[in-house]
C-alpha atoms as a PDB file:
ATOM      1  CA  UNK A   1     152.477 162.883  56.332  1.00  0.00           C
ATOM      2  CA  UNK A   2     150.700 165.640  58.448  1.00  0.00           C
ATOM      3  CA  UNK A   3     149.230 163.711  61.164  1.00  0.00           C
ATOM      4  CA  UNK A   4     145.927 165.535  62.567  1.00  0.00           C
ATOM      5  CA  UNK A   5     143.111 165.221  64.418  1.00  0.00           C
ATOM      6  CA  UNK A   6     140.385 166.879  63.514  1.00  0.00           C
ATOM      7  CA  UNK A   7     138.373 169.122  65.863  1.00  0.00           C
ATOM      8  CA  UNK A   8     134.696 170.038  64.341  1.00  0.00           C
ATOM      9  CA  UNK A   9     133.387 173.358  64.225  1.00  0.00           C
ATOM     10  CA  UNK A  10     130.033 171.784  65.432  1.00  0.00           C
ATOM     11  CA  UNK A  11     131.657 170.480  68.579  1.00  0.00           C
ATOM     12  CA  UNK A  12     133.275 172.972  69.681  1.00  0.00           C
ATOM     13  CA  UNK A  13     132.791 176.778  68.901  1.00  0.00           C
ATOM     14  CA  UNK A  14     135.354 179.217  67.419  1.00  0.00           C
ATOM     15  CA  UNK A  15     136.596 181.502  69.951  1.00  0.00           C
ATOM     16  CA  UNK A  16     137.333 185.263  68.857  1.00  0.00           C
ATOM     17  CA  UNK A  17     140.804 186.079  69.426  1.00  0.00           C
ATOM     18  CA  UNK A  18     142.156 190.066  70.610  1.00  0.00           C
ATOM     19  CA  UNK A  19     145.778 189.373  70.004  1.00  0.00           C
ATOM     20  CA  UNK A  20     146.911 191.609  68.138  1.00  0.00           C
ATOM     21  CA  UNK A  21     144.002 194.197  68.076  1.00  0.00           C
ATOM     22  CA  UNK A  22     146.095 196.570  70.061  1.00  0.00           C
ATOM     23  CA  UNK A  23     148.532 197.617  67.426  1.00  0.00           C
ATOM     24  CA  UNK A  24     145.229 199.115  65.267  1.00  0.00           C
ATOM     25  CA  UNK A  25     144.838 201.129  68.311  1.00  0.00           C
ATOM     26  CA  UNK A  26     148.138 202.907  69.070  1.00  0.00           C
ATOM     27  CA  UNK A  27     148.548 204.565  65.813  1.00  0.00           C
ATOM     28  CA  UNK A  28     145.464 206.186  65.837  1.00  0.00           C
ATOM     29  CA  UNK A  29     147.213 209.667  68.041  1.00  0.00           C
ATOM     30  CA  UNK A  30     148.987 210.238  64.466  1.00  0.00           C
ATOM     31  CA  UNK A  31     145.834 210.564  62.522  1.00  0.00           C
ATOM     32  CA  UNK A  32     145.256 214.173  64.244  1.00  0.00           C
ATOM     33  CA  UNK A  33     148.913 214.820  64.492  1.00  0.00           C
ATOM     34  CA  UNK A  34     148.360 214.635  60.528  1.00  0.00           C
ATOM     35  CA  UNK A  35     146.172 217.157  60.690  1.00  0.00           C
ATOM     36  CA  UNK A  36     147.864 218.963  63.304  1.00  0.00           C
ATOM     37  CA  UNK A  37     151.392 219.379  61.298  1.00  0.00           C
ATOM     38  CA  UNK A  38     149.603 219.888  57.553  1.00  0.00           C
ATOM     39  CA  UNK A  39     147.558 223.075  59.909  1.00  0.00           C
ATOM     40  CA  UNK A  40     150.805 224.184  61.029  1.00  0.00           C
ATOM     41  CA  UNK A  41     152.460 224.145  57.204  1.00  0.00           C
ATOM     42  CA  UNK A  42     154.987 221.288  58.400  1.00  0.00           C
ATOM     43  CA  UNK A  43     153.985 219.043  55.587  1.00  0.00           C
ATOM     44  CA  UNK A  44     156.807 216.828  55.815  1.00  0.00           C
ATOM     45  CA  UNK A  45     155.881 215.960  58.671  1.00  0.00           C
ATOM     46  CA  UNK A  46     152.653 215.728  58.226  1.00  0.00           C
ATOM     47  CA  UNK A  47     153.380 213.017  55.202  1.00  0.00           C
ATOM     48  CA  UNK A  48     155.554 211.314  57.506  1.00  0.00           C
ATOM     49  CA  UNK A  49     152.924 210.619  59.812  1.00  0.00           C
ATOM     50  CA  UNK A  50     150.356 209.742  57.549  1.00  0.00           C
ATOM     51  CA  UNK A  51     153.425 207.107  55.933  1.00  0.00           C
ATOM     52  CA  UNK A  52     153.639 205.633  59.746  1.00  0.00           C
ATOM     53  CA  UNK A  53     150.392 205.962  60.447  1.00  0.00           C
ATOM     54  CA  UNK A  54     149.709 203.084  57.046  1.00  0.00           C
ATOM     55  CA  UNK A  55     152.594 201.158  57.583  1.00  0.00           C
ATOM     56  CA  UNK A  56     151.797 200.527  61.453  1.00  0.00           C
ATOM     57  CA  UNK A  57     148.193 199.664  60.437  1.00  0.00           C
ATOM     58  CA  UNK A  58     149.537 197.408  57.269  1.00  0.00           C
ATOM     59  CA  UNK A  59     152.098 195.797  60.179  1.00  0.00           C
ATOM     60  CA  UNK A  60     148.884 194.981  62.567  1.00  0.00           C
ATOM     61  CA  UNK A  61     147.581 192.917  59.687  1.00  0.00           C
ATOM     62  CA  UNK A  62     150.322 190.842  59.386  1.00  0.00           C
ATOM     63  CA  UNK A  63     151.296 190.067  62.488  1.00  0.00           C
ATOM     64  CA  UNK A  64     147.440 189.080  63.701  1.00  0.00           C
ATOM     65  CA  UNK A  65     147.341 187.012  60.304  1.00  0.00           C
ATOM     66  CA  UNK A  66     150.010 185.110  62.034  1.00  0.00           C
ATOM     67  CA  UNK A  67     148.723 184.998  64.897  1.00  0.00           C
ATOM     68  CA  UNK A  68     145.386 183.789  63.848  1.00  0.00           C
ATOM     69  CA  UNK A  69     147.812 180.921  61.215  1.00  0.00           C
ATOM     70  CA  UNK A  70     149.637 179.983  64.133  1.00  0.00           C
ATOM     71  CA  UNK A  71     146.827 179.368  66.386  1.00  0.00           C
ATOM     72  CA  UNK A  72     144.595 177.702  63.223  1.00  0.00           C
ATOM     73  CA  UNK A  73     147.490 175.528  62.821  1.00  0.00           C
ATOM     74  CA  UNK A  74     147.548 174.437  66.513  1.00  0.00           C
ATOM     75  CA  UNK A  75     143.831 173.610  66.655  1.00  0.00           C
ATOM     76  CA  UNK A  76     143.582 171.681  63.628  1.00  0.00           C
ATOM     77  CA  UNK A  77     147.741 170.225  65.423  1.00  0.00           C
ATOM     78  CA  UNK A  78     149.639 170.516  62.078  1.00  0.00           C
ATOM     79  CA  UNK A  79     152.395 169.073  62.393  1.00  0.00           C
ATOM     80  CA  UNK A  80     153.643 171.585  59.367  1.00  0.00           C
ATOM     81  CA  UNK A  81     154.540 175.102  59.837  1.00  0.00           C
ATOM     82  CA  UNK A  82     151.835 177.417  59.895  1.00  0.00           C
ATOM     83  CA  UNK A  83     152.931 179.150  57.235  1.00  0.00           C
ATOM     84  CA  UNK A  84     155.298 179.469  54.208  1.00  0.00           C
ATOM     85  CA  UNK A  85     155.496 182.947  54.807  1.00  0.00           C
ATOM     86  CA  UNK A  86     157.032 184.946  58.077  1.00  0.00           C
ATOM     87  CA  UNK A  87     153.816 187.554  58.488  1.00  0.00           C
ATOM     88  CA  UNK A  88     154.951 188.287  62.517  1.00  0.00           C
ATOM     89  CA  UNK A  89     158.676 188.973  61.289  1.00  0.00           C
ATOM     90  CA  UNK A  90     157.521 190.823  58.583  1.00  0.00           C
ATOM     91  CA  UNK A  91     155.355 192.880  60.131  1.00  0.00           C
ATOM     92  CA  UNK A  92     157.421 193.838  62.810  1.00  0.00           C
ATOM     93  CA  UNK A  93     159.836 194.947  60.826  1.00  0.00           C
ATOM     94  CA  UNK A  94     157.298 197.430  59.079  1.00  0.00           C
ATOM     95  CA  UNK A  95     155.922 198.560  62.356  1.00  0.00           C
ATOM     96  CA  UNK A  96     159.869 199.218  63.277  1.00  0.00           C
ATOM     97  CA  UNK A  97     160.340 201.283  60.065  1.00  0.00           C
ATOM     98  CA  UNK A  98     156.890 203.273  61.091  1.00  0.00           C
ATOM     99  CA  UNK A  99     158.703 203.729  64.103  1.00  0.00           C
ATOM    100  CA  UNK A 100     161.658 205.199  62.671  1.00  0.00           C
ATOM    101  CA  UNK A 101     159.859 207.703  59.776  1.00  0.00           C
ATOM    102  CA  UNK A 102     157.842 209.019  62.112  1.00  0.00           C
ATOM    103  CA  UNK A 103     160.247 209.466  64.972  1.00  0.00           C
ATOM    104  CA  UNK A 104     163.348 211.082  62.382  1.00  0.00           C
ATOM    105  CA  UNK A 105     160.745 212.652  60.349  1.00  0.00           C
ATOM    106  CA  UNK A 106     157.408 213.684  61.882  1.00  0.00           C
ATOM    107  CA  UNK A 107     158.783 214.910  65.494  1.00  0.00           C
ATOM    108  CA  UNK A 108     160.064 217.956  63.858  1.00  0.00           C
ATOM    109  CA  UNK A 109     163.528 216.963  63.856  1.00  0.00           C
ATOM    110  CA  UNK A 110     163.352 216.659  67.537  1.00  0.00           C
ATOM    111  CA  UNK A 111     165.453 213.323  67.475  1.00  0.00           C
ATOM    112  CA  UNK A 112     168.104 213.075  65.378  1.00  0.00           C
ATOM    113  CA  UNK A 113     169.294 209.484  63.056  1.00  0.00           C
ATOM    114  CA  UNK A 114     170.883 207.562  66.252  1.00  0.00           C
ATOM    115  CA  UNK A 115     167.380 208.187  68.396  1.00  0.00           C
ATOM    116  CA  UNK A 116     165.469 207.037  66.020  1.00  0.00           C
ATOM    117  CA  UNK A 117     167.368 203.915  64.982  1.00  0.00           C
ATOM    118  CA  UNK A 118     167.026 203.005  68.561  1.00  0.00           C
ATOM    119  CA  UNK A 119     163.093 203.543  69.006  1.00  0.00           C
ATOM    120  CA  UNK A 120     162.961 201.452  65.623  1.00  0.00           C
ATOM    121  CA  UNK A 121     164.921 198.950  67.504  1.00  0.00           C
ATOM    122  CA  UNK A 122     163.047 198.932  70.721  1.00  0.00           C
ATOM    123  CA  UNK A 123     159.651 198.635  68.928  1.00  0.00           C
ATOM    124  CA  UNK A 124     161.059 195.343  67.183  1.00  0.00           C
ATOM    125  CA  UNK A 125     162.464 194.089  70.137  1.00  0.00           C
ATOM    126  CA  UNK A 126     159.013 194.881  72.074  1.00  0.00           C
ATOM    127  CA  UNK A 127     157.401 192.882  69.325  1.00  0.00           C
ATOM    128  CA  UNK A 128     159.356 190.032  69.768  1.00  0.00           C
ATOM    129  CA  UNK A 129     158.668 189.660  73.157  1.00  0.00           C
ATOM    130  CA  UNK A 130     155.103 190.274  72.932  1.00  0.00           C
ATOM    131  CA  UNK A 131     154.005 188.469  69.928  1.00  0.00           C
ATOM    132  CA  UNK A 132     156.723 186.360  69.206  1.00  0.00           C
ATOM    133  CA  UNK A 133     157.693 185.292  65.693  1.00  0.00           C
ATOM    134  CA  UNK A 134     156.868 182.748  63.585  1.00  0.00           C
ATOM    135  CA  UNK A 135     157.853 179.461  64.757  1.00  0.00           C
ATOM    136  CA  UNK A 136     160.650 178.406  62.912  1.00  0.00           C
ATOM    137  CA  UNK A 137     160.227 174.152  62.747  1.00  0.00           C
ATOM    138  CA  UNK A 138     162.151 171.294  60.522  1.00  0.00           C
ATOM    139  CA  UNK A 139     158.778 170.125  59.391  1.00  0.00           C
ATOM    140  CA  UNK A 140     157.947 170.089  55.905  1.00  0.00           C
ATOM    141  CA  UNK A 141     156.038 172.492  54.148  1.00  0.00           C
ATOM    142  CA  UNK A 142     152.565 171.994  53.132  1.00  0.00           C
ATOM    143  CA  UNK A 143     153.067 173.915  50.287  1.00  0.00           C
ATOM    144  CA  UNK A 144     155.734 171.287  49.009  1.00  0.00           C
ATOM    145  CA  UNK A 145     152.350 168.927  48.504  1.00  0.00           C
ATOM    146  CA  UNK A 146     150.885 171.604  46.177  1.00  0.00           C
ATOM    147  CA  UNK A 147     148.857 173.571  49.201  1.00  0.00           C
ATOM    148  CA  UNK A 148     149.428 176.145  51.579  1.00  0.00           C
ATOM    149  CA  UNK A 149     148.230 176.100  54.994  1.00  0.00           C
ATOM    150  CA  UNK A 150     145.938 179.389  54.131  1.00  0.00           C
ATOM    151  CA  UNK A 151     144.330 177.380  51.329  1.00  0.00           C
ATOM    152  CA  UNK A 152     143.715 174.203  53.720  1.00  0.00           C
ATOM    153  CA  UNK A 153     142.206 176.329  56.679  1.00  0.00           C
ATOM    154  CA  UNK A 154     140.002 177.888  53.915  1.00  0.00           C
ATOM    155  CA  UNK A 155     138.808 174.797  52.088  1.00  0.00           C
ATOM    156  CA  UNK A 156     138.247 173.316  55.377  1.00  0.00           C
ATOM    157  CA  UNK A 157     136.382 176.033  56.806  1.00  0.00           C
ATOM    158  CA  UNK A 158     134.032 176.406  53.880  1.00  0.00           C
ATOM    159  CA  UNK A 159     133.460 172.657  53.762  1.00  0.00           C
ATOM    160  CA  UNK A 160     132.282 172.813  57.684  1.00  0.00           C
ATOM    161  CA  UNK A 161     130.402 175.776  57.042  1.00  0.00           C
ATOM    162  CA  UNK A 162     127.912 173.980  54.024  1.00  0.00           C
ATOM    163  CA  UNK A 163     127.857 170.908  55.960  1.00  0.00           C
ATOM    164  CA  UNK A 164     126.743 172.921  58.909  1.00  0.00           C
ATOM    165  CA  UNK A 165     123.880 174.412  56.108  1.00  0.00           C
ATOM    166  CA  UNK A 166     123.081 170.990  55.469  1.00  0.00           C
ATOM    167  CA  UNK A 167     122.239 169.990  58.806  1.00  0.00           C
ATOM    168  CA  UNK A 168     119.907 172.808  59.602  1.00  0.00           C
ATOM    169  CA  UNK A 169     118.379 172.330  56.628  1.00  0.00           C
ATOM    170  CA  UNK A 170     117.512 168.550  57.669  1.00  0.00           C
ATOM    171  CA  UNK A 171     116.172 169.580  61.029  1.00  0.00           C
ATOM    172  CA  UNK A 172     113.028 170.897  58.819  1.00  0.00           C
ATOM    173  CA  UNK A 173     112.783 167.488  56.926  1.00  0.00           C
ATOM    174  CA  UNK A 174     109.760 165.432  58.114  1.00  0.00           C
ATOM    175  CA  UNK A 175     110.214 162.382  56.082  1.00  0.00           C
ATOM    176  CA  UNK A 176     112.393 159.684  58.564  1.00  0.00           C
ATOM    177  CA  UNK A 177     114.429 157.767  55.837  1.00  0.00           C
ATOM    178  CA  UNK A 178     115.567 161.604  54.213  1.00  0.00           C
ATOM    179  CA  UNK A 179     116.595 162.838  57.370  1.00  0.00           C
ATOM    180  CA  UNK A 180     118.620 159.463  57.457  1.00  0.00           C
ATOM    181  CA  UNK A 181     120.352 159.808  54.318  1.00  0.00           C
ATOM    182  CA  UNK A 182     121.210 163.212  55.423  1.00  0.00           C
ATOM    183  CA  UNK A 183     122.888 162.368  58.289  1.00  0.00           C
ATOM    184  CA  UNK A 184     125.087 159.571  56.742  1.00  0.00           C
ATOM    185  CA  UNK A 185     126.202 162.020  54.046  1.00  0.00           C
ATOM    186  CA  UNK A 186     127.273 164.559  56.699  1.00  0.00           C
ATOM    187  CA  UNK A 187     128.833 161.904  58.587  1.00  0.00           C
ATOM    188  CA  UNK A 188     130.697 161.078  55.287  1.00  0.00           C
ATOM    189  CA  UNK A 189     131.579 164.475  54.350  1.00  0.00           C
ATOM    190  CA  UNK A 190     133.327 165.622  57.589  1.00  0.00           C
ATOM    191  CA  UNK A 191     135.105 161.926  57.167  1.00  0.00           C
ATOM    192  CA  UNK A 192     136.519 162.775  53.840  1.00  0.00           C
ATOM    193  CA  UNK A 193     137.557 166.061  55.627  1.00  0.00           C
ATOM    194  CA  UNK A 194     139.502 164.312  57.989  1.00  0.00           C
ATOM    195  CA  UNK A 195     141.129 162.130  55.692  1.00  0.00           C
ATOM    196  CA  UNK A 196     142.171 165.547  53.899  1.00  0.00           C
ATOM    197  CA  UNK A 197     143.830 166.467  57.130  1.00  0.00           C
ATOM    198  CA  UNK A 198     145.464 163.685  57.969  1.00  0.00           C
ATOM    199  CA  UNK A 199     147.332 164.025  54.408  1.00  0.00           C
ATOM    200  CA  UNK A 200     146.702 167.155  52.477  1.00  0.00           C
ATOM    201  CA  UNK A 201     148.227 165.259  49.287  1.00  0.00           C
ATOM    202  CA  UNK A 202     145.212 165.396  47.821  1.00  0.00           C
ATOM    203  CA  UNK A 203     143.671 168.644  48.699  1.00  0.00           C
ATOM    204  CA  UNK A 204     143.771 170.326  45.540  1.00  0.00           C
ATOM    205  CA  UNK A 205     141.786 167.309  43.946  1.00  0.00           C
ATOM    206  CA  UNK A 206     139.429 167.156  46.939  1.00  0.00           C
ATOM    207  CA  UNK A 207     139.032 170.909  46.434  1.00  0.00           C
ATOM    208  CA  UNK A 208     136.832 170.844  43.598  1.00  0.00           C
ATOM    209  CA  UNK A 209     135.352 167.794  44.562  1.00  0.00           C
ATOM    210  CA  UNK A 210     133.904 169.235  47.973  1.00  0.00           C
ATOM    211  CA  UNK A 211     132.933 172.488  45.885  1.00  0.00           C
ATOM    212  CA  UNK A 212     130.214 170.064  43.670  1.00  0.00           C
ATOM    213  CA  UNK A 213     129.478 167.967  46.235  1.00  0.00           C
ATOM    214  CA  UNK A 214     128.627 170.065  48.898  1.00  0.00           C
ATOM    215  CA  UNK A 215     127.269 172.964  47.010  1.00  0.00           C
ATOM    216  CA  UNK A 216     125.093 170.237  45.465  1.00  0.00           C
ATOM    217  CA  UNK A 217     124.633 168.790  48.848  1.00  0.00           C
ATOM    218  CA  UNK A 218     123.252 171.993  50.068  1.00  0.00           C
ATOM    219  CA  UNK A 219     121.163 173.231  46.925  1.00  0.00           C
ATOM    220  CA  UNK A 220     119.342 170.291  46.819  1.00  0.00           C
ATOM    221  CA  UNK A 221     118.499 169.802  50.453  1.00  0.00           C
ATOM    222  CA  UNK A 222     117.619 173.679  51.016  1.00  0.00           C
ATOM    223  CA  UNK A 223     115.440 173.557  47.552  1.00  0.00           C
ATOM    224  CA  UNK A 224     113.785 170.851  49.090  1.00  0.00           C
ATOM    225  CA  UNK A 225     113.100 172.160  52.155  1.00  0.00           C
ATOM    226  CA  UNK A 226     111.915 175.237  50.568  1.00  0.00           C
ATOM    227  CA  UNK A 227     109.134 173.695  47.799  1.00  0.00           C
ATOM    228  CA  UNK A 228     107.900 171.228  50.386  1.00  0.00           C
ATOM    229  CA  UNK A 229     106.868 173.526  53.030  1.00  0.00           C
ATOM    230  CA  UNK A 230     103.527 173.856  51.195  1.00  0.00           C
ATOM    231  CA  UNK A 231     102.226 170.531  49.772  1.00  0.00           C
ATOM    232  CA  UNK A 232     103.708 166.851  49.161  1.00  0.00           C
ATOM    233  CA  UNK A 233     104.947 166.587  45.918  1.00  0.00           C
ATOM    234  CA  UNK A 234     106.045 162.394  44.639  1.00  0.00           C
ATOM    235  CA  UNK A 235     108.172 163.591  41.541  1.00  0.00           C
ATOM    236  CA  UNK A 236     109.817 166.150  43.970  1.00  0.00           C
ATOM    237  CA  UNK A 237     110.773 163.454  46.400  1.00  0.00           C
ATOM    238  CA  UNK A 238     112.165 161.039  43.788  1.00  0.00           C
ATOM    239  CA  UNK A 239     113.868 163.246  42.473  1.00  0.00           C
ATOM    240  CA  UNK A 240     115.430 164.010  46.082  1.00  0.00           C
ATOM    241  CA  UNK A 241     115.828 160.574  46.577  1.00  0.00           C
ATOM    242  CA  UNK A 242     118.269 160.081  43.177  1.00  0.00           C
ATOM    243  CA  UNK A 243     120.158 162.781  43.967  1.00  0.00           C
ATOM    244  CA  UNK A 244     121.035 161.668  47.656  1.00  0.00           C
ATOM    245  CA  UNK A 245     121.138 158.069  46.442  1.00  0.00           C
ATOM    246  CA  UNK A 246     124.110 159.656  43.650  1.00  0.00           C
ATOM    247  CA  UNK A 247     125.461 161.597  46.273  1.00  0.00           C
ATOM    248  CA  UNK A 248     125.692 158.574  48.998  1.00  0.00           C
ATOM    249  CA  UNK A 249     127.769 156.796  46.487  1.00  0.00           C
ATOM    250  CA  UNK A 250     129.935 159.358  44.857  1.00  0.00           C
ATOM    251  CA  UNK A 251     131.111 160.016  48.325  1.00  0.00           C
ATOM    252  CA  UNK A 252     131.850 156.634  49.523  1.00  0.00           C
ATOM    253  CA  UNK A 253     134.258 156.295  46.619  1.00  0.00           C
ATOM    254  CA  UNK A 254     135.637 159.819  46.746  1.00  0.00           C
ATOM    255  CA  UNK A 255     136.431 158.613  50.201  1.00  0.00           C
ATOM    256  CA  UNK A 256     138.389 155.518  48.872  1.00  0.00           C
ATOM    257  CA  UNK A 257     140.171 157.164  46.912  1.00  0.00           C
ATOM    258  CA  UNK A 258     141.502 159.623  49.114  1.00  0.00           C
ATOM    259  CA  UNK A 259     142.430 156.450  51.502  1.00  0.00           C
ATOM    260  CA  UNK A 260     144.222 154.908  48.704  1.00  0.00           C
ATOM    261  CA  UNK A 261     146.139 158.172  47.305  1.00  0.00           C
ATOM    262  CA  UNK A 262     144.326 156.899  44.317  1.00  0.00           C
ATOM    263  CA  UNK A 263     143.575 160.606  42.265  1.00  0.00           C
ATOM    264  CA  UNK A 264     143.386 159.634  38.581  1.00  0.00           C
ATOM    265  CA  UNK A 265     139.193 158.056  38.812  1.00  0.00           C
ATOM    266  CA  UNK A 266     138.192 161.741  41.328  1.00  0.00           C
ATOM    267  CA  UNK A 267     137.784 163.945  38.252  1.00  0.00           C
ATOM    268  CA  UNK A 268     135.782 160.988  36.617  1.00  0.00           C
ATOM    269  CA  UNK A 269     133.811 160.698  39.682  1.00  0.00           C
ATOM    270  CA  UNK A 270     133.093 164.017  40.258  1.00  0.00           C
ATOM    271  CA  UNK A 271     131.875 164.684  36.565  1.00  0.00           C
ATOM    272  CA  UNK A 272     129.190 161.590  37.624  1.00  0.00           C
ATOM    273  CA  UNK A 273     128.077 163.950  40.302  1.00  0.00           C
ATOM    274  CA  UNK A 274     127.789 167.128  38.287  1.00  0.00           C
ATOM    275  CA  UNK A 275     126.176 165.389  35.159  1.00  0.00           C
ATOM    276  CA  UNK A 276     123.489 164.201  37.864  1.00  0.00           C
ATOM    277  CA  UNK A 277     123.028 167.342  39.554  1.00  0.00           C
ATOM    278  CA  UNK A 278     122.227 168.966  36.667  1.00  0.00           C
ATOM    279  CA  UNK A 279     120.022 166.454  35.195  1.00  0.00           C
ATOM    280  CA  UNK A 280     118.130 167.054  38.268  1.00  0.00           C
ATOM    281  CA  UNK A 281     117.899 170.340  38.201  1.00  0.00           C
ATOM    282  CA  UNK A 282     120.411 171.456  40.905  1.00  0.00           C
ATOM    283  CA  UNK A 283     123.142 173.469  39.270  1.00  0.00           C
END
């Protein structure tokens, strides 16, 4: 199992990273030398500038994607590799081959097969030591339990961000026992969360579980919000109160579930949830 301990987007703020931002900046020179060589009628070397110039900028995307993987991975401490897929390796090797079109093609022959092999070389080897590669680790694969670690950063991440919705849309809730019920069901949504990290088995199930229940969550506490600002309304507020009361107990057993590895009763679960929601008018 992928052991983890959850860190919450509400406790501690996401920090912008500039790793990596420097490689979208030294490519830029052969944007004008474009220009430059198609002016001067040298328009192979014009194309093989413009060819660098897109495969240096298509190599900066990789490598910060691992970056940003690796260091998602090491917040959230999977114990899994942060990816099934080498982006830092991979996109030094494109920035490399940049290196070596534009140096054999676009200096106007001014360095010959052997010269440019060895700037292609030296750019990898500059890469290495500055950004590293991606860590290679004996630990399993979360892809071998049906998810990558992209998918489980982004489920995650789009779970905290409704659940953060949720709770600014209880701060405008008056009534005491609502605000209550809120607050147990975001308490019980970031638990399921942490169950998901602590074994992503089940994340695929939980997927479309979180989508209905926290979509619903939201909808129905940001409706509310929004047709009570003007006047009390009773059938308004009982209806509020079933779906919360449906909600409080779908995701109590949702959460068993997940403890027990149980999946074959979440679909049945879920369609509770839905069939209620819509009754209500939420989705």
């Amino acid at each position: 199992m992928a052991a983890v301990k959850r860190i919450n987007s509400s406790d501690k703020p996401r920090k912008v990273h500039w790793r990596g931002w420097l490689l979208y900046l030294l490519p830029l020179p052969l944007l004008p030398a474009t220009i430059v060589a198609l002016s001067s009628g040298h328009t192979g070397a014009a194309l093989a500038r413009a060819l660098g110039f897109g495969l240096a900028m298509l190599a900066a995307t990789l490598i910060r994607k691992g970056i940003r993987l690796d260091y998602e991975g090491q917040q959230r401490r999977f114990k899994r590799r942060a990816s099934t897929i080498p982006y830092r390796i991979i996109g030094a090797g494109v920035l490399s081959l940049a290196m070596f079109i534009v140096a054999y093609w676009g200096i106007f022959n001014d360095y010959g097969l052997i010269e440019s092999v060895i700037f292609a070389l030296a750019v990898l080897l500059g890469s290495y030591l500055y950004y590293d590669f991606d860590p290679a680790r004996n630990d399993p694969e979360i892809a071998a339990v049906g998810i990558t670690t992209e998918e489980l950063i982004e489920l995650l991440d789009e779970a905290e961000d409704r659940i953060s919705a949720i709770e600014r849309a209880s701060k405008e809730i008056k009534n005491r026992e609502f605000k209550d019920r809120l607050r147990r069901i975001v308490r019980e949504a970031r638990a399921v969360l942490d169950t998901i990290e602590e074994d992503p088995t089940d994340a695929r199930r939980a997927r479309k579980f979180l989508k209905v229940y926290l979509d619903g969550a939201q909808q129905v506490t940001e409706g509310y919000v929004k047709a009570h600002r003007n006047d009390a309304n009773p059938v308004l507020e009982d209806n509020f109160r079933r779906v919360l009361t449906t909600i409080e107990t779908v995701i109590s057993d949702q959460q068993e579930k997940l403890r027990e590895n149980n999946v074959s009763d979440l679909d049945v679960n879920i369609e509770v949830l839905q069939m209620q929601l819509e009754k209500e008018g939420i989705t």
